[in-house]
N, C-alpha and C. Protein backbone atom coordinates (compact mmCIF):
# COMPACT_ATOMS: atom_id res chain seq x y z
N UNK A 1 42.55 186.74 86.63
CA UNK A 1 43.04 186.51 85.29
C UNK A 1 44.18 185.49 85.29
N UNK A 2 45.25 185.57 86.48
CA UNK A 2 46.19 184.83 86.17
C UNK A 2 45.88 183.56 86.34
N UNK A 3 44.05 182.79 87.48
CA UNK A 3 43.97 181.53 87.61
C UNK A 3 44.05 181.42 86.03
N UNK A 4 43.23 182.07 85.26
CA UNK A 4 42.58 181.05 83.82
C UNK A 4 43.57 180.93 82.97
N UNK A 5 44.43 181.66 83.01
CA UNK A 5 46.09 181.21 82.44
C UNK A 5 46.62 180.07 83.04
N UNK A 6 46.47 179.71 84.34
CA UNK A 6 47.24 178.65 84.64
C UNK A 6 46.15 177.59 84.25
N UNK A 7 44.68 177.50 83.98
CA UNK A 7 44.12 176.75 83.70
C UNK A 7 43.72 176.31 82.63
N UNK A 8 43.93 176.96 81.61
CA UNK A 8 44.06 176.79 80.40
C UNK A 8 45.39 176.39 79.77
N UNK A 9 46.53 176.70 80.41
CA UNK A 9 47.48 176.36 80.19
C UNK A 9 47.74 174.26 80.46
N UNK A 10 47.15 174.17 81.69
CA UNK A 10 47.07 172.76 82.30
C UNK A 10 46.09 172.11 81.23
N UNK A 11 44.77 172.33 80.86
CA UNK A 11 44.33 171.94 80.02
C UNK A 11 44.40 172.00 78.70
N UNK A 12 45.34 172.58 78.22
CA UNK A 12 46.15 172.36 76.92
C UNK A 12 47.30 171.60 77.06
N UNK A 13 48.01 171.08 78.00
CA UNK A 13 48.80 170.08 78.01
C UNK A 13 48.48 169.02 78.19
N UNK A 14 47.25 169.13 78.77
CA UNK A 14 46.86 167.13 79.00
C UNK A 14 46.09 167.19 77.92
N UNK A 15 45.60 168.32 76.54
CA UNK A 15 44.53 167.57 74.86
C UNK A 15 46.04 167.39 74.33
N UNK A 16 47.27 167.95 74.34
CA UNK A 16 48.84 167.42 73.49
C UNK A 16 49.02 166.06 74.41
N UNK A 17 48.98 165.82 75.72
CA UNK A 17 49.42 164.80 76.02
C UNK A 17 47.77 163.94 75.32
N UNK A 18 47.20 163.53 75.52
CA UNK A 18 46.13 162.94 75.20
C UNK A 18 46.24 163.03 73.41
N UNK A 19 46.44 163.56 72.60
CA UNK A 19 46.82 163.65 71.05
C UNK A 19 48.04 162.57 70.99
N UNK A 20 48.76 162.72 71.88
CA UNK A 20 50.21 161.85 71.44
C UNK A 20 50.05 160.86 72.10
N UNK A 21 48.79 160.19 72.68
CA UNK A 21 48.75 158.97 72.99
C UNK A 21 47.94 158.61 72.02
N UNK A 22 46.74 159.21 71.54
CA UNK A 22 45.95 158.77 70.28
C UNK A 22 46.86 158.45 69.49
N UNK A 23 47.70 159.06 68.78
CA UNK A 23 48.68 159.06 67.93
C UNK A 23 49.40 157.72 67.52
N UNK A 24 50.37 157.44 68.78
CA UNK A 24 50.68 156.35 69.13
C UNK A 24 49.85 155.17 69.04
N UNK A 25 48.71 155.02 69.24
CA UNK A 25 47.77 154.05 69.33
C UNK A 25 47.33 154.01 68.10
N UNK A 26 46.98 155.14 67.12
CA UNK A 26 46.69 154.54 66.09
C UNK A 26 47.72 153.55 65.67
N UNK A 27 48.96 154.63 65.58
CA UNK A 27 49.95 153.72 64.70
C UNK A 27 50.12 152.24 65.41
N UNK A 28 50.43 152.08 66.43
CA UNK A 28 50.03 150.69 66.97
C UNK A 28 48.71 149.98 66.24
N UNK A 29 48.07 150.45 66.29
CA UNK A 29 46.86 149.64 66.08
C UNK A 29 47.18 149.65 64.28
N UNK A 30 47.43 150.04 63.59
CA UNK A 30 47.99 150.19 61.67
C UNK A 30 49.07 148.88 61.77
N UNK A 31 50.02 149.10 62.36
CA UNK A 31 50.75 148.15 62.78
C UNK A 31 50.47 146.77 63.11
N UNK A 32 49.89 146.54 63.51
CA UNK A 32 49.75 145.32 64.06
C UNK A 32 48.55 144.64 62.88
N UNK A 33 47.68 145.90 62.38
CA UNK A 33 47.16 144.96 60.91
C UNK A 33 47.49 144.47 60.23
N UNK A 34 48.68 145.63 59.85
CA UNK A 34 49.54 144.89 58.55
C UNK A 34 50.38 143.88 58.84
N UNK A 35 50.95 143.29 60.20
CA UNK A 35 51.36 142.33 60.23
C UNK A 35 50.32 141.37 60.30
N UNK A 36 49.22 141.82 60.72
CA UNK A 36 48.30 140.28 60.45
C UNK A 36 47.92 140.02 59.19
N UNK A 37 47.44 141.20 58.76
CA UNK A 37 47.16 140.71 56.80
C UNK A 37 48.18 140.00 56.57
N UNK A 38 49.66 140.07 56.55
CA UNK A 38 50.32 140.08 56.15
C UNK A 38 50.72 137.98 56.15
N UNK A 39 50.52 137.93 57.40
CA UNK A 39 50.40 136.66 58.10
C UNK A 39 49.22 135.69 57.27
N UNK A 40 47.99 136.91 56.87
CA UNK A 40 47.17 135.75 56.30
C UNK A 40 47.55 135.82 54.37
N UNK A 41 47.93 136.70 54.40
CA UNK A 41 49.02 136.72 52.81
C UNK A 41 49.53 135.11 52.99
N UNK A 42 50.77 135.20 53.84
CA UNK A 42 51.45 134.25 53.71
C UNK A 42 51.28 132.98 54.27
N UNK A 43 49.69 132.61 55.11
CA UNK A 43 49.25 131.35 55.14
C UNK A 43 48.12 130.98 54.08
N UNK A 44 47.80 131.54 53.16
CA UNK A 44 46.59 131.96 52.53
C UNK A 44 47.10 130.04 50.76
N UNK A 45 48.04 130.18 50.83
CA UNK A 45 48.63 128.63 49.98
C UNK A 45 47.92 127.24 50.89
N UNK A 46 47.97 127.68 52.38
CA UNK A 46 47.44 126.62 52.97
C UNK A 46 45.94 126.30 52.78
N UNK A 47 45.34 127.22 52.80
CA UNK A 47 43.63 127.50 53.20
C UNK A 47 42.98 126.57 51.78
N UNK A 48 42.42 125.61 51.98
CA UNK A 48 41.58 125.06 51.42
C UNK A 48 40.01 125.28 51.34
N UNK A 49 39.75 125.52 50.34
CA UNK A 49 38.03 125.84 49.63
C UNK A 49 37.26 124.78 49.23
């Protein structure tokens, strides 16, 4: 009994560690859109049709 406590315990810390890297990465990845939209916002006077 006490392995599956320690093993369940280990594998519930690496799906929180693995959640808080998703996490992070989204917001990285949100981030870095809105600075590019943002970029084509403000070259978008240049762009000729």
């Amino acid at each position: 009994m006490e392995k599956l406590y320690k093993t369940t315990g280990t594998v519930g810390a690496g799906n929180i560690a693995l959640g808080i890297i998703m996490i992070v990465t989204g917001v990285v990845a949100g981030i870095l859109t809105i600075v590019g939209g943002g970029r084509l916002l403000a070259g978008r006077k240049k762009i000729m049709f």
